[in-house]
Protein backbone atom coordinates (compact mmCIF):
# COMPACT_ATOMS: atom_id res chain seq x y z
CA UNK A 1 -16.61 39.87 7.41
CA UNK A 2 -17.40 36.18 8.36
CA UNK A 3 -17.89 35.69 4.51
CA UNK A 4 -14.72 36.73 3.60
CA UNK A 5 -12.63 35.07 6.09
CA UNK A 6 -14.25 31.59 4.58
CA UNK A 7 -13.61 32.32 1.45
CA UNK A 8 -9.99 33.21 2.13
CA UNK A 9 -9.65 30.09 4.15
CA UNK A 10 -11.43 28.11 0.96
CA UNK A 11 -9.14 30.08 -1.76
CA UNK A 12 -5.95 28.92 1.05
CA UNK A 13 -7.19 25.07 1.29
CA UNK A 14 -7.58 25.29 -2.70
CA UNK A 15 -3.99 26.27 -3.33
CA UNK A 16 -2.19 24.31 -0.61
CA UNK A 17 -4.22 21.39 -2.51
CA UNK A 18 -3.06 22.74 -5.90
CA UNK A 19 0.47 22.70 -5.34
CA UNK A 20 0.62 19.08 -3.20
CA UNK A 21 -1.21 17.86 -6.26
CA UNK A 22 1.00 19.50 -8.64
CA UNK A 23 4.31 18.03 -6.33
CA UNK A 24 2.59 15.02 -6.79
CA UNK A 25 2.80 14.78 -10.32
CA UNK A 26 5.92 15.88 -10.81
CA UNK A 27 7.01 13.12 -8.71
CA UNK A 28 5.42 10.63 -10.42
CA UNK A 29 7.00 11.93 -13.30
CA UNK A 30 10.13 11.94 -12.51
CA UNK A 31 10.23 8.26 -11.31
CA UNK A 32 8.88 6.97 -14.41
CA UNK A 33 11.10 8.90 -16.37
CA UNK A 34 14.16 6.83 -14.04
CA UNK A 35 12.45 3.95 -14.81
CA UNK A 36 12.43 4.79 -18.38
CA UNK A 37 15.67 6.23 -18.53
CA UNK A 38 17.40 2.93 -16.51
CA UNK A 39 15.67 0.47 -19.20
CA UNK A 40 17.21 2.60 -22.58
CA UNK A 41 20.37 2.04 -20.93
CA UNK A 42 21.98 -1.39 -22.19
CA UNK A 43 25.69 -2.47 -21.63
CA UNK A 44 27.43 -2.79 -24.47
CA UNK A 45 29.03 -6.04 -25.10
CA UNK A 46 32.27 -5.44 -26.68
CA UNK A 47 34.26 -2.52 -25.15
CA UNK A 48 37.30 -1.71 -27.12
């Protein structure tokens, strides 16, 4: 019984660690991809 709980509360701490790292990412993505996305942009000079 004692067993299980730990490994439940182990297999818990493993995916609540999973997904924050996975948010993470994503974020990290996503801001570079602004980054990216602000630098391709370039005024163009002659608007007519």
């Amino acid at each position: 019984m004692i067993k299980t709980l730990i490994k439940l509360k182990i297999l818990k701490f493993i995916l609540i660690g999973g997904i924050s790292a996975a948010y993470a990412f994503k974020r990290y993505c996503d801001t570079k991809n602004e980054l990216k996305s602000k630098k391709d942009k370039k005024p163009s000079l002659l608007t007519r």
